[in-house]
Protein backbone atom coordinates (compact mmCIF):
# COMPACT_ATOMS: atom_id res chain seq x y z
CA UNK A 1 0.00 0.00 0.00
CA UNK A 2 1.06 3.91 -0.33
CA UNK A 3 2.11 5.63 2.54
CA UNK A 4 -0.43 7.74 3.76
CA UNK A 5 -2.82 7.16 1.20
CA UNK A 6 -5.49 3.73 1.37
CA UNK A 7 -5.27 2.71 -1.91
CA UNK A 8 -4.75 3.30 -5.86
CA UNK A 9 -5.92 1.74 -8.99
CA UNK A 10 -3.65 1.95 -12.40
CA UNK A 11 -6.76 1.42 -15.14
CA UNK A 12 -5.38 1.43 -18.88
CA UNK A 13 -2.23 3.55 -17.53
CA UNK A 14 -3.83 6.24 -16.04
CA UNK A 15 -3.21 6.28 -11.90
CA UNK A 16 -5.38 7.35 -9.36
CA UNK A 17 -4.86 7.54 -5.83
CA UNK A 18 -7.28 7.88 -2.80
CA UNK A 19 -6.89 9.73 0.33
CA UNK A 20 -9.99 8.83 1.81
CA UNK A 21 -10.40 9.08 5.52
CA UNK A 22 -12.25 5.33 6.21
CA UNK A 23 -12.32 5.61 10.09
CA UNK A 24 -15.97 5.96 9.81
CA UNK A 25 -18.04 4.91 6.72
CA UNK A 26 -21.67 5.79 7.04
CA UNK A 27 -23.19 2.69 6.11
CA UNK A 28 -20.74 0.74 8.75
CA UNK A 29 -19.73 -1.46 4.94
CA UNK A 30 -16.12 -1.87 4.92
CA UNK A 31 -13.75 -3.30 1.88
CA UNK A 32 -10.20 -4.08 1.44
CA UNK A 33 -9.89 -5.44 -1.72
CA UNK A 34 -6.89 -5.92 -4.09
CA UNK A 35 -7.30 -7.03 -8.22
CA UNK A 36 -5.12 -7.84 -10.80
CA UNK A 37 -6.03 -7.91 -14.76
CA UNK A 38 -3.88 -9.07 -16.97
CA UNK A 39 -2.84 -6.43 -19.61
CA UNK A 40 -5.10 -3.62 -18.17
CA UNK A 41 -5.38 -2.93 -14.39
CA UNK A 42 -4.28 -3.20 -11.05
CA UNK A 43 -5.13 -1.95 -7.85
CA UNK A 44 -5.54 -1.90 -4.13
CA UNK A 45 -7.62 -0.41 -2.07
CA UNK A 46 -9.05 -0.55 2.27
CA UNK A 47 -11.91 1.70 2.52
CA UNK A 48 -15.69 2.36 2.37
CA UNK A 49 -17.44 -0.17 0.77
CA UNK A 50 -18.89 2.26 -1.76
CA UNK A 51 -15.75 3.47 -2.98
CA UNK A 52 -14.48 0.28 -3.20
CA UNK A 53 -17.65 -0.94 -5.78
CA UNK A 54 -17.18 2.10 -8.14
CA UNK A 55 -13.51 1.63 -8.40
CA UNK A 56 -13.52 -2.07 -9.58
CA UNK A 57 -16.77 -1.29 -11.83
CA UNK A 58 -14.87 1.47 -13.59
CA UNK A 59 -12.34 -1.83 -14.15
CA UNK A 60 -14.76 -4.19 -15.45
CA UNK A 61 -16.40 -1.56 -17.55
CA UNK A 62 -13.00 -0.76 -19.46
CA UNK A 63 -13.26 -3.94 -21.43
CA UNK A 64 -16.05 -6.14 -22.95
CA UNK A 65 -14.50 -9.25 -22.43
CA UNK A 66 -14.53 -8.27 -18.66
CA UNK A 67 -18.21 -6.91 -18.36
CA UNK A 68 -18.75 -10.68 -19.94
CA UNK A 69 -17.37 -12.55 -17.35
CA UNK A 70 -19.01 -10.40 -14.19
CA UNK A 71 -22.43 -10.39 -15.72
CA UNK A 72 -23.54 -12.44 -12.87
CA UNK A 73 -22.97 -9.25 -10.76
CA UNK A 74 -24.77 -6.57 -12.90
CA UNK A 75 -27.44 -4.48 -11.15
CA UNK A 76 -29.54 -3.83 -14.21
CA UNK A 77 -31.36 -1.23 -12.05
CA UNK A 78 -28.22 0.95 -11.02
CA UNK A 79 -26.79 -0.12 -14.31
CA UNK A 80 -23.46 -1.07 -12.51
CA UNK A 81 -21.29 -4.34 -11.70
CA UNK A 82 -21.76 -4.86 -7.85
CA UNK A 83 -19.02 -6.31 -6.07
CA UNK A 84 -20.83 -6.35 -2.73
CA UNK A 85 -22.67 -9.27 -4.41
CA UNK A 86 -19.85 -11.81 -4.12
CA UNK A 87 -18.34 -11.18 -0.57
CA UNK A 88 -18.66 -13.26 1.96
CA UNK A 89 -18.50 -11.09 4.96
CA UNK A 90 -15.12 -11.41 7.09
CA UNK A 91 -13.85 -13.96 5.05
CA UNK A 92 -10.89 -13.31 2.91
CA UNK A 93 -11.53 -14.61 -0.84
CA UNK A 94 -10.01 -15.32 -4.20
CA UNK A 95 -11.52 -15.52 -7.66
CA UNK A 96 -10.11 -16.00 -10.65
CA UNK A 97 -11.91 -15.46 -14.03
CA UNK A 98 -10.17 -15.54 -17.55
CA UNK A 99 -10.29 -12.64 -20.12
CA UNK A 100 -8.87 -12.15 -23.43
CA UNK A 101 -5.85 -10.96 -22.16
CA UNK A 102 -5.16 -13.90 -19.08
CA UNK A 103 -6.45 -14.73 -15.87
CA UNK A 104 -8.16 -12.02 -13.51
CA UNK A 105 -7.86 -12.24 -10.01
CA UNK A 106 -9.60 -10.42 -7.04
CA UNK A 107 -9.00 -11.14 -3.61
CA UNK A 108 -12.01 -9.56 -1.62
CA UNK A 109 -12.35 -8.87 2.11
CA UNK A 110 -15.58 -7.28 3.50
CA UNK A 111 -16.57 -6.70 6.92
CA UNK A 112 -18.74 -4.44 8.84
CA UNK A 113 -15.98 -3.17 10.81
CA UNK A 114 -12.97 -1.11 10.09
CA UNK A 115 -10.39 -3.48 8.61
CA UNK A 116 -6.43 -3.57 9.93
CA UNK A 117 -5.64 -6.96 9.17
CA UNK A 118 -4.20 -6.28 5.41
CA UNK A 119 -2.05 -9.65 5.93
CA UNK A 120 -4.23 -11.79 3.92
CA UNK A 121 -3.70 -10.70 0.58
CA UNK A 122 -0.86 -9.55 -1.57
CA UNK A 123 0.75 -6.21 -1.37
CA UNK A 124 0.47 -4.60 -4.46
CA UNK A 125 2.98 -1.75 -5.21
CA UNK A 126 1.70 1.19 -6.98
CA UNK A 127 3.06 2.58 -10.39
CA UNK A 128 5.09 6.27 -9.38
CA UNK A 129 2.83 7.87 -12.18
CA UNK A 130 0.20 7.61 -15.17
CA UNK A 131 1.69 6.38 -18.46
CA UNK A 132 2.54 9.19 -20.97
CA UNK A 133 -0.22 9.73 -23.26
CA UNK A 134 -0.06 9.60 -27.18
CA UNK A 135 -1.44 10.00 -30.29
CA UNK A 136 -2.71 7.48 -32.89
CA UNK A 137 -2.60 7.35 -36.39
CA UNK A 138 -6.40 6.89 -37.57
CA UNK A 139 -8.79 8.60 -39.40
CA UNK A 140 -9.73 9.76 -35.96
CA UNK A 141 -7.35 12.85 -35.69
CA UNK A 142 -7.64 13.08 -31.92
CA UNK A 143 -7.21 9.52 -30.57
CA UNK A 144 -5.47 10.06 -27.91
CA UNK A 145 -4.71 6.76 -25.91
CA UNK A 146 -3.60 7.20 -21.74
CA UNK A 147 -2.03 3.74 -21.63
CA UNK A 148 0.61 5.13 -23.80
CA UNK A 149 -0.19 2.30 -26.53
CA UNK A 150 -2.03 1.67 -29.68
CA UNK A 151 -3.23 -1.27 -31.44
CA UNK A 152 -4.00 -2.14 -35.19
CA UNK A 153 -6.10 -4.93 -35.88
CA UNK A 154 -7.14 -6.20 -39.92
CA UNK A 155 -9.19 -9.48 -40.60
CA UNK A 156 -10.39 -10.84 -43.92
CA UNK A 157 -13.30 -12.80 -43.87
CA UNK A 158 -14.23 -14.71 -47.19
CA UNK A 159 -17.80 -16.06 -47.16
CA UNK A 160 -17.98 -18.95 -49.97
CA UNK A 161 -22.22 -18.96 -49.67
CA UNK A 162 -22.57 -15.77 -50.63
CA UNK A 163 -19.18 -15.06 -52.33
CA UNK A 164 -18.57 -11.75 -50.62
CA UNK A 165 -15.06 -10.48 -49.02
CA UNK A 166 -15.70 -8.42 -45.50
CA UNK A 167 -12.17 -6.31 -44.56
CA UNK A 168 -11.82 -4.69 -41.66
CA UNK A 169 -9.08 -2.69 -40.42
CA UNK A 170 -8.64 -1.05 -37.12
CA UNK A 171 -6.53 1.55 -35.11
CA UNK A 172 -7.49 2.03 -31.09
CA UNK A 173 -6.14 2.51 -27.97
CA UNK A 174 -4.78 -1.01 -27.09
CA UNK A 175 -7.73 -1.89 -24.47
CA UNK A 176 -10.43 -0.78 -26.90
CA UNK A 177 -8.80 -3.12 -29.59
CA UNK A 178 -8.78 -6.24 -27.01
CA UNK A 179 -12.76 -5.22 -26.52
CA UNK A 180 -13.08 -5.21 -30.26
CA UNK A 181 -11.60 -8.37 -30.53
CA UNK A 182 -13.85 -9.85 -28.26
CA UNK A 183 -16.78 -8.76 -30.40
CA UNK A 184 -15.38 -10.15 -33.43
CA UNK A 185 -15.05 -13.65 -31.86
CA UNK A 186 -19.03 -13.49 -30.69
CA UNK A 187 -19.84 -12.36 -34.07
CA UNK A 188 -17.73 -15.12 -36.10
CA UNK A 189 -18.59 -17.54 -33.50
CA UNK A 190 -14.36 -17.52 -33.05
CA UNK A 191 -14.22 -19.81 -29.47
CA UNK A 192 -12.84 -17.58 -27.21
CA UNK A 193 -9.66 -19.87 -26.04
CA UNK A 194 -8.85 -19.42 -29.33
CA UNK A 195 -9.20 -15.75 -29.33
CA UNK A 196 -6.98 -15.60 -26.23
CA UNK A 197 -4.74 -17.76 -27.93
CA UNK A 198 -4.77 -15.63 -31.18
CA UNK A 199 -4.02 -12.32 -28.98
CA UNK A 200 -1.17 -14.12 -27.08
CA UNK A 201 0.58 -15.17 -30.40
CA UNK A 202 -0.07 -11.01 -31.31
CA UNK A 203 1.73 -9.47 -28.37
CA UNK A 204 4.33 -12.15 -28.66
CA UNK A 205 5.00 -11.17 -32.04
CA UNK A 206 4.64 -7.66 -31.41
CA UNK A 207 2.27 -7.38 -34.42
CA UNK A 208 -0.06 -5.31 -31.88
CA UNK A 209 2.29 -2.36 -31.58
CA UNK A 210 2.62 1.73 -30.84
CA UNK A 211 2.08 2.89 -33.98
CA UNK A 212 4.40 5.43 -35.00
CA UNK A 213 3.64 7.65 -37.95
CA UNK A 214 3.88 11.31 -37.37
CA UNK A 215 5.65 14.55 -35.25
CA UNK A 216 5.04 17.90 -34.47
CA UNK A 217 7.45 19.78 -36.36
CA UNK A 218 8.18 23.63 -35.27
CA UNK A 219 11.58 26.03 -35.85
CA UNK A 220 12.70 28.97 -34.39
CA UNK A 221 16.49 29.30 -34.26
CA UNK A 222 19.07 32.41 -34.97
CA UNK A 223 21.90 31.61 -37.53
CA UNK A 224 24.54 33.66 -38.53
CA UNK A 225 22.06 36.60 -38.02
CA UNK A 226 18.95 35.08 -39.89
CA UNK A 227 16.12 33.72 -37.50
CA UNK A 228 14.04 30.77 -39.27
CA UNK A 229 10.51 30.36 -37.70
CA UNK A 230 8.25 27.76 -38.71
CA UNK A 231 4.99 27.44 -36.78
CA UNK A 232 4.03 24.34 -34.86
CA UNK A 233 2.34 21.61 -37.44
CA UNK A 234 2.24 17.83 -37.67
CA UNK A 235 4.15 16.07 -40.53
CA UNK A 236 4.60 12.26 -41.60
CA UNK A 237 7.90 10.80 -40.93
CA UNK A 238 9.86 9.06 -43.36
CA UNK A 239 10.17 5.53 -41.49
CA UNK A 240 8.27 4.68 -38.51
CA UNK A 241 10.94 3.52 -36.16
CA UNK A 242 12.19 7.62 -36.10
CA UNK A 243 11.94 9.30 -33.00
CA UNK A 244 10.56 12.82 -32.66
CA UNK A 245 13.51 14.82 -31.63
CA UNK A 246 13.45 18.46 -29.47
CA UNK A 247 17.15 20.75 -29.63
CA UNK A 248 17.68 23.78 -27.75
CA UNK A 249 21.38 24.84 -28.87
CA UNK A 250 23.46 28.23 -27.92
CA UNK A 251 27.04 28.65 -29.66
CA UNK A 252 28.13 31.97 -29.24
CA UNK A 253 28.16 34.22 -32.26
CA UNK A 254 26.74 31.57 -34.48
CA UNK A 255 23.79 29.89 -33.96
CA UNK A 256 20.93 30.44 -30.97
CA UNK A 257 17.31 28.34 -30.87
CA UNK A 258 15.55 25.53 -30.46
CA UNK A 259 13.79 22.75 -33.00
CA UNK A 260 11.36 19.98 -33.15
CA UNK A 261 10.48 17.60 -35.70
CA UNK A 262 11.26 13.89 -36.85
CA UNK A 263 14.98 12.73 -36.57
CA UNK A 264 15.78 12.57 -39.56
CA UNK A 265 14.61 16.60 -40.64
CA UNK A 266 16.70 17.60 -37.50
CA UNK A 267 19.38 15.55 -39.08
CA UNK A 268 19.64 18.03 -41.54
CA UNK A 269 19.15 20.90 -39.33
CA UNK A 270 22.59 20.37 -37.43
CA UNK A 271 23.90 19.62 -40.93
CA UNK A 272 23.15 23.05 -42.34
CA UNK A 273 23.82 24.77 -38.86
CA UNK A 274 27.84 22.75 -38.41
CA UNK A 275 29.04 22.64 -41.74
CA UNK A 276 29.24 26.70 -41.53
CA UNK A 277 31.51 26.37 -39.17
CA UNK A 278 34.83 24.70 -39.30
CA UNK A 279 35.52 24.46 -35.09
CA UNK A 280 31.81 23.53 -34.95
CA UNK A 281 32.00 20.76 -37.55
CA UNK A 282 35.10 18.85 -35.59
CA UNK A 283 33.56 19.94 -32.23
CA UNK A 284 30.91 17.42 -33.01
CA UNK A 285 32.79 15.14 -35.73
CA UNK A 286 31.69 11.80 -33.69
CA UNK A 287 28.03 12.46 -34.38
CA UNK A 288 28.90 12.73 -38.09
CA UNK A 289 27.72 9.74 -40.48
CA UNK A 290 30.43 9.76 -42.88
CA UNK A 291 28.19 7.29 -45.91
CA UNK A 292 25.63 10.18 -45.31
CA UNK A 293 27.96 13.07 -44.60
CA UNK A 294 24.80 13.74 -42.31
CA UNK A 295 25.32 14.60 -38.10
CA UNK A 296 22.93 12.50 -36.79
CA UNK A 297 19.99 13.33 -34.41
CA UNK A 298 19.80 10.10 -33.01
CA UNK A 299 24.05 10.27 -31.70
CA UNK A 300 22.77 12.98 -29.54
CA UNK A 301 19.55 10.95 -28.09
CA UNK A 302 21.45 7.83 -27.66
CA UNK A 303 23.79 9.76 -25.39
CA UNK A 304 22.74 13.06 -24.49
CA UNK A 305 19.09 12.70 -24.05
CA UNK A 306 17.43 15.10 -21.64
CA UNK A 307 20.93 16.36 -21.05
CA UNK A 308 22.64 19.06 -21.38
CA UNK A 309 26.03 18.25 -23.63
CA UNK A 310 28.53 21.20 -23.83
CA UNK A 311 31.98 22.13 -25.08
CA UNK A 312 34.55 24.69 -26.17
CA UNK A 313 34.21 26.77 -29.47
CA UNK A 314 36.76 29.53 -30.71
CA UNK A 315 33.62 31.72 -29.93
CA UNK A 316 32.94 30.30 -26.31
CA UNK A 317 30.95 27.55 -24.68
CA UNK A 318 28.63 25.86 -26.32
CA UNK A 319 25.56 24.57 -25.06
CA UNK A 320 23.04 21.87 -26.71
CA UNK A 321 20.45 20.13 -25.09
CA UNK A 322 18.08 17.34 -26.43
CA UNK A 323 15.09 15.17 -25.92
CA UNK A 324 13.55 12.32 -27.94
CA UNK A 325 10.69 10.72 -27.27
CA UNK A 326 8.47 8.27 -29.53
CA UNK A 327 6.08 9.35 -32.44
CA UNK A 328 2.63 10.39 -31.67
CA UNK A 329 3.60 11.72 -27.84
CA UNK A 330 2.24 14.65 -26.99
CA UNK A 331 5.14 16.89 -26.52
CA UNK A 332 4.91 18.74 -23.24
CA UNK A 333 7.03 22.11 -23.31
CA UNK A 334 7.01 22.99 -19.84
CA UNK A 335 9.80 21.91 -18.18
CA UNK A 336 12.76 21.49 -21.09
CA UNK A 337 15.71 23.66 -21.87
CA UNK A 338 14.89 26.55 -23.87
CA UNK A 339 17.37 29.25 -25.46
CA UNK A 340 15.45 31.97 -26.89
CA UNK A 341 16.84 33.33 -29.92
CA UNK A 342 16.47 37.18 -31.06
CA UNK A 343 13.14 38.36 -32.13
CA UNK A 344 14.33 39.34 -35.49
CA UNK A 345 17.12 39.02 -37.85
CA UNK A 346 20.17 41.47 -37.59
CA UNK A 347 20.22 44.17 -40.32
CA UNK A 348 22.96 43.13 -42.71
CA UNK A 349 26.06 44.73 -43.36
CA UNK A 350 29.15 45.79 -46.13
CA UNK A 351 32.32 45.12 -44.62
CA UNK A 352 34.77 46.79 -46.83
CA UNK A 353 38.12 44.98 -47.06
CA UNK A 354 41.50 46.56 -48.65
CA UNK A 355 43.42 43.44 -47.98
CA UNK A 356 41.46 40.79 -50.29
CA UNK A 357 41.77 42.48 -53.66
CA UNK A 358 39.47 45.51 -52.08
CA UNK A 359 36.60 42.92 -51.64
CA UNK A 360 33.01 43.91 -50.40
CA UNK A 361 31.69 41.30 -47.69
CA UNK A 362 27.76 40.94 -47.09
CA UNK A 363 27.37 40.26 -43.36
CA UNK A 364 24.37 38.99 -42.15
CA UNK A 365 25.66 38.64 -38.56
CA UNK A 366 25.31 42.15 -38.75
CA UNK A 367 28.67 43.47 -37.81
CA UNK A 368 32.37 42.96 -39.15
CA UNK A 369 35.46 41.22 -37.96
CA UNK A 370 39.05 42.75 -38.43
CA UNK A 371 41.80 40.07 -37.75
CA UNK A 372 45.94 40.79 -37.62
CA UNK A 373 48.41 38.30 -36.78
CA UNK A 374 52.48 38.52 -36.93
CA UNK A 375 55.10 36.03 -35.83
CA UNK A 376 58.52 34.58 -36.87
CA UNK A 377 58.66 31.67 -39.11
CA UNK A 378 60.49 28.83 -38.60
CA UNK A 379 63.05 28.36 -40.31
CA UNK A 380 64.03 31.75 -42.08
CA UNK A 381 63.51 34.06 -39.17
CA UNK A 382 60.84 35.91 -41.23
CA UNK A 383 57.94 38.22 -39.99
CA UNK A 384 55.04 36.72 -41.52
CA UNK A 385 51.78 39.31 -41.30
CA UNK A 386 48.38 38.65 -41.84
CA UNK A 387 45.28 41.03 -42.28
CA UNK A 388 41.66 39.54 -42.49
CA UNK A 389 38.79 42.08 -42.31
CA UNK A 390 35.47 39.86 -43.21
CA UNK A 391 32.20 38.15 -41.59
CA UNK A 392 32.85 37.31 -38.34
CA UNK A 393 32.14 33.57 -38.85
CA UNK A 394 34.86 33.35 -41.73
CA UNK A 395 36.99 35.09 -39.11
CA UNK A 396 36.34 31.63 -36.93
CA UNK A 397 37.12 29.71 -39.77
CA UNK A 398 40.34 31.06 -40.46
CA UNK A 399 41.24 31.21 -36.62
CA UNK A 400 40.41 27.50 -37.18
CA UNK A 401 42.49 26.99 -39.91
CA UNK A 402 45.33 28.77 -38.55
CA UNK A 403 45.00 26.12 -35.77
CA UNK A 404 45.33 23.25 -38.08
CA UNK A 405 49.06 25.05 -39.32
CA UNK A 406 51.61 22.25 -37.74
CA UNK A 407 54.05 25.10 -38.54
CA UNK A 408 52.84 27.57 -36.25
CA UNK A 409 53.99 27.14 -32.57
CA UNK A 410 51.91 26.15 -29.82
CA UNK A 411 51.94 29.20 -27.53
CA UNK A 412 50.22 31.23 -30.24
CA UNK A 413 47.61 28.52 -31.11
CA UNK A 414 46.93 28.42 -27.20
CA UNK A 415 45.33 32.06 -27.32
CA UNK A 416 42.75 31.07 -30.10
CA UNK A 417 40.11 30.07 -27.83
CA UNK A 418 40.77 33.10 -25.58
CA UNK A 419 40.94 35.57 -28.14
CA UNK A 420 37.03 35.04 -29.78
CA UNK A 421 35.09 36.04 -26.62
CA UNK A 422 35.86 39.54 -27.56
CA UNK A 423 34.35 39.30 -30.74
CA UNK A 424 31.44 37.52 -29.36
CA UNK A 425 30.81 40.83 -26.79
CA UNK A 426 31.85 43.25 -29.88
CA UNK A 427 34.87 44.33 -27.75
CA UNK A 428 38.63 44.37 -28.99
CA UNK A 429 41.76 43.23 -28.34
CA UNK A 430 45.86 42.98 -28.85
CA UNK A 431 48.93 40.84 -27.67
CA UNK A 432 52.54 41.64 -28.46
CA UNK A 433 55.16 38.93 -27.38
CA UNK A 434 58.66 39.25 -27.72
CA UNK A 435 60.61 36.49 -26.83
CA UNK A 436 62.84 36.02 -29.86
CA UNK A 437 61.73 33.50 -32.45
CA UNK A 438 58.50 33.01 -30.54
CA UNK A 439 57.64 36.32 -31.16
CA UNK A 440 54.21 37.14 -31.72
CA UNK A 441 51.47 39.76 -32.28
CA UNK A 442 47.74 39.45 -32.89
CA UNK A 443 45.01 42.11 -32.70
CA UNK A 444 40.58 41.15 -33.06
CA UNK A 445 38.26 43.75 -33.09
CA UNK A 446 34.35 43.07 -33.91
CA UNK A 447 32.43 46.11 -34.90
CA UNK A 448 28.95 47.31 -36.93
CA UNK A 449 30.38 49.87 -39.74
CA UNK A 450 27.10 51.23 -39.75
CA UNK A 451 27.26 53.47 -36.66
CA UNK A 452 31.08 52.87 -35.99
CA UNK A 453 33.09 56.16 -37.17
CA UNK A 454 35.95 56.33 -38.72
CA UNK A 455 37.86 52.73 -37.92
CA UNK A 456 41.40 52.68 -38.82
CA UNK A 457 43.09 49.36 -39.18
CA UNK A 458 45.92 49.35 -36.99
CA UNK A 459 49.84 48.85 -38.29
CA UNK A 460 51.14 45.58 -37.43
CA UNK A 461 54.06 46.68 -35.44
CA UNK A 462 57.75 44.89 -36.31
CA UNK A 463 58.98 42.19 -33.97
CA UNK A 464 62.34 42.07 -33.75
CA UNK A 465 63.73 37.96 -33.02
CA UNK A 466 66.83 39.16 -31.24
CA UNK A 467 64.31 40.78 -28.25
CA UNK A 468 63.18 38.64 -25.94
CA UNK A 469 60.84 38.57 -22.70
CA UNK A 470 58.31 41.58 -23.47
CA UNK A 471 54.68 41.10 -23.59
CA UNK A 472 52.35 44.26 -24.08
CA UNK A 473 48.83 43.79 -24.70
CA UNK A 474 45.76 46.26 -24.68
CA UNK A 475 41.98 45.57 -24.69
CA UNK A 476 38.93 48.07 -24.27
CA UNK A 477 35.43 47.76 -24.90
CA UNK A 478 33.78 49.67 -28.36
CA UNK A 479 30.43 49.46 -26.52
CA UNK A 480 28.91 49.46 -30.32
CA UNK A 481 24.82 50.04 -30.10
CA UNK A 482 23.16 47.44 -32.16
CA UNK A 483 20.85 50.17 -33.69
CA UNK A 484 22.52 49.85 -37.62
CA UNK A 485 19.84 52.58 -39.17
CA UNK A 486 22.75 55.00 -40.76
CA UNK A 487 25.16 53.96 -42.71
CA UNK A 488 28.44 55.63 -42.03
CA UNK A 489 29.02 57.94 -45.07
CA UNK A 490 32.97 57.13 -45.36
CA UNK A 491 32.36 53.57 -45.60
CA UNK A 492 29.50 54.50 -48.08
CA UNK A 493 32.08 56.68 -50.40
CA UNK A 494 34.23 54.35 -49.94
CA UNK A 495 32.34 51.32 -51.20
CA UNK A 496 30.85 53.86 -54.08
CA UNK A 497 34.38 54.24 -55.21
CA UNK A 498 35.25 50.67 -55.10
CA UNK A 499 32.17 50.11 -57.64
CA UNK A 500 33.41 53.06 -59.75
CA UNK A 501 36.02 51.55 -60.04
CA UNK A 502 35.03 47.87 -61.08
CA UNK A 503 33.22 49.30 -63.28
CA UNK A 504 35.57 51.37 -65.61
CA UNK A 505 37.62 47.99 -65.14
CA UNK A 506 35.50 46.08 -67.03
C-alpha cells in the first residue's frame, strides 16, 4: 500500500490515488480489496465499501470481455457491476476469471468493521505515475490513448455462400482493440480460447504495436544573423521507427534556438547549422555519419538525451540540449531547456576589405570582424603578417584553420580560444610577445560599420627575433549600439568608389 494514502488503482495507464479518511463509513460497509487484470489494471484499495464498488466497476467496464465474465454481478437497475454481491462477509476470498488478455484475479475482504488486518492478501505496489499519453494514427485525428499504446487490428473474412469479401481494419487505444476483438469472436462464433490464444501469439510477435507515424514539427532558431521560424504543425515521418527529436542549442556568435520535428529533418538541421563552421564541424565530428555526410539526431539521443552536452568553441561555450521521445507523444514544453533566440534578424552589413583584392563582404551577422596576426617563421627568421577584415564567422574559420598550421607554434595557437570572446561581446583586443623567435602579435576587433566612425586598421608593429621577454597587450570595450539605421558615409564613399572603379575595369 502507499504511505499515507489507502489505496490506488492503475486502469489502462492512467493512476489514481485515494486519500480517503475510512475511520468511519456511514453505512458501517467496509472493503479491502486488491485485483489484478492481466494487460489492463491493477489496484488496491481498504476503505468504504462504496468506494471500493465504483472503483472495480470502472475496471470491469474498461473492457467487454470483462463486463462478460461479471455479468452475474450486474445491477440492471443501477446499471453497474456490484461487487458487494460476491463477498462473503469477514472472510478473505479469491476468484479468478479468464479474459482475453489472461487470468483475472480479485482477492475480496468485506466486513462491517474497520479493517487492519491487510495480511491476507498480496501487497500490491503502486506505479510512481500515469503512463505518458499519445497520439494514434487513424482517421480519428484526436485519438489520444492514456495507456501510452495503440493497437491495429485487420481481418479478412471470405464467405464462400454468398461469395462476398468483408475487410476490416482497425486503429485504437490497445484496451479498446482487445474489446473489439472480443466482439469479433461473438460475431464469427471464433471460441474464445482461441481468441486468447490468437491475442497471445499477437503481443508475442509484437504485431499489436505503438504505432508510429507522425511529429510535431516547429523552428525557431538564430543563424549567422537570420532567424528561421516555422509554426508548430504535424508532418509524416519518413520511417516509422524515427523518433521525434526536441534541440535547444546556444554557440556563441553563431547559432541560438531551439527545434522539433522527426529525426531525420533535425538531421539536416545540425547539418546546415555545423558545416558553416569549421571548429563547430570537428567539435561534433563523432556524431557525423560519414556514408551520409549527415550529423545524426539520433548520436545525440542515444547519449545526451534530456541532457545538457557542452563544449569549447573559438567563440565560447557551447551549449546543446536534447530530448527524444516516440512518435505520436504529446510533446509537453514545460519543463525542457529553452534558449530563446532574437526576435528578429540582424540588419545586414558591407564590410569593406583593402586586404582581399578591395573585396566587399555581405554580413548577415550584422557586424564585421578585423583580424591581424604577426610572428617569426620557422626556419628563415621571417615576420610573416596577416590582415583579415570579413564576416565574423569566416573570421572563426580562419582562426580554425590557422590552428590546423603544424608550422605555427603552440603558444600562439593556445590564445585562439581566448581571443574570440571579444568578438562575441563586440569588444577588442591585442597581444605583443617578444621572446625572440617566438615572437608574436595578434590584434581582433568586432564592430557594426554602420554606426562605428571612422575605424582605422591598426599597423602591425615589427617584432624584432633578437628581443626577448616583453609582452604588451591592450583591450577596451567599443560598446557598439546594435541600432545599424545610418550607414556611415565614409564607408558609403568608400564602397561607391570601389564600384566606380570595377566598373571602368571592365
Amino acid at each position: 500500500m502507499i504511505i499515507d494514502t489507502n489505496g490506488f488503482s492503475y486502469i489502462n495507464g492512467e493512476l489514481i490515488t485515494f486519500y480517503e479518511i475510512n475511520d468511519n463509513c456511514t453505512d458501517n460497509e467496509y472493503i479491502y480489496v486488491t485485483f489484478l487484470f492481466n494487460m489492463l489494471t491493477y489496484g488496491q484499495y481498504n476503505g468504504c465499501l462504496n468506494m471500493g464498488k465504483k472503483i472495480i466497476n470502472n475496471a470491469i467496464i474498461s473492457r467487454f470481455d470483462i463486463t462478460n465474465v461479471f455479468e452475474n454481478i450486474y445491477d440492471g437497475d443501477a446499471k453497474v457491476f456490484d461487487i458487494q454481491k460476491i463477498c462473503m462477509y469477514e472472510k478473505n476470498i479469491k476468484i479468478v476469471k479468464e479474459s482475453l488478455t489472461g487470468n483475472m484475479t480479485i482477492y475480496l475482504f468485506c466486513s462491517n468493521n474497520k479493517i487492519t488486518n491487510i495480511k491476507n492478501q498480496p501487497l500490491v505496489k503502486s506505479p510512481s505515475q500515469s503512463k505518458e499519453t499519445i497520439k494514434c494514427c487513424s482517421s480519428n485525428a484526436n485519438l489520444l490513448c492514456k495507456e501510452g499504446s495503440c493497437g491495429m487490428y485487420q481481418r479478412i473474412i471470405f464467405d464462400r455462400k454468398k461469395n462476398i469479401t468483408f475487410k476490416v481494419k482497425k486503429v485504437m487505444c490497445t484496451h479498446h482493440l482487445i474489446g473489439f476483438l472480443y466482439l469479433e469472436s461473438q460475431k464469427y462464433g471464433i471460441h474464445f480460447r482461441t481468441m486468447y490464444i490468437f491475442l497471445i501469439l499477437l503481443t508475442k510477435f509484437s504485431i499489436i504495436l505503438l504505432i508510429n507515424c507522425n511529429c510535431f514539427t516547429f523552428q525557431n532558431y538564430y543563424l549567422l544573423g537570420n532567424l528561421t521560424i516555422k509554426n508548430n504543425s504535424e508532418i509524416d515521418c519518413k520511417d516509422e521507427k524515427e523518433d521525434c527529436v526536441y534541440i535547444s542549442l546556444n554557440i556563441p556568435d553563431f547559432a541560438i534556438g531551439n527545434f522539433h520535428s522527426c529525426s531525420s529533418d533535425i538531421s539536416n538541421i545540425l547539418t546546415k547549422i555545423f558545416n558553416r563552421r569549421l571548429d563547430i564541424l570537428e567539435l561534433f565530428y563523432k556524431a557525423k555519419d560519414n556514408k551520409t555526410n549527415l550529423f545524426q539526431a539520433n548520436y545525440f539521443c542515444k547519449n545526451f538525451n534530456n541532457i545538457i552536452w557542452k563544449g569549447d568553441s573559438l567563440s565560447g561555450e557551447v551549449k546543446l540540449y536534447t530530448y527524444c521521445h516516440s512518435q505520436n507523444v504529446i510533446f509537453n514544453e514545460t519543463n525542457i531547456v529553452k534558449y530563446v533566440p532574437p526576435n528578429s534578424s540582424a540588419v545586414p552589413v558591407l564590410c569593406y576589405s583593402n586586404y582581399d583584392n578591395e573585396k566587399i563582404y555581405n554580413c548577415s551577422e550584422g557586424y564585421c570582424s578585423m583580424f591581424q596576426i604577426s610572428y617569426i617563421t620557422d626556419p628563415g627568421e621571417y615576420q610573416q603578417k596577416i590582415s583579415k577584415l570579413t564576416c565574423p564567422f569566416e573570421m572563426y574559420n580562419f582562426l580554425k584553420d590557422l590552428s590546423d598550421d603544424n608550422l605555427l607554434y603552440s603558444t600562439i595557437k593556445k590564445n585562439f580560444y581566448n581571443i574570440g570572446k571579444y568578438c562575441s561581446s563586440m569588444d577588442q583586443f591585442s597581444m605583443l610577445v617578444i621572446n625572440g623567435t617566438l615572437s608574436y602579435y595578434y590584434y581582433i576587433k568586432c564592430f557594426n560599420p554602420l554606426i562605428y566612425d571612422n575605424y582605422i586598421t591598426p599597423e602591425i608593429p615589427i617584432i624584432n627575433a633578437s628581443k626577448i621577454n616583453s609582452i604588451n597587450h591592450c583591450k577596451g570595450n567599443t560598446k557598439i549600439a546594435n541600432n545599424n539605421t545610418n550607414q556611415n558615409p565614409l564607408l558609403l564613399y568608400i564602397i561607391f568608389l570601389k564600384i566606380l572603379k570595377d566598373y571602368i575595369t571592365n
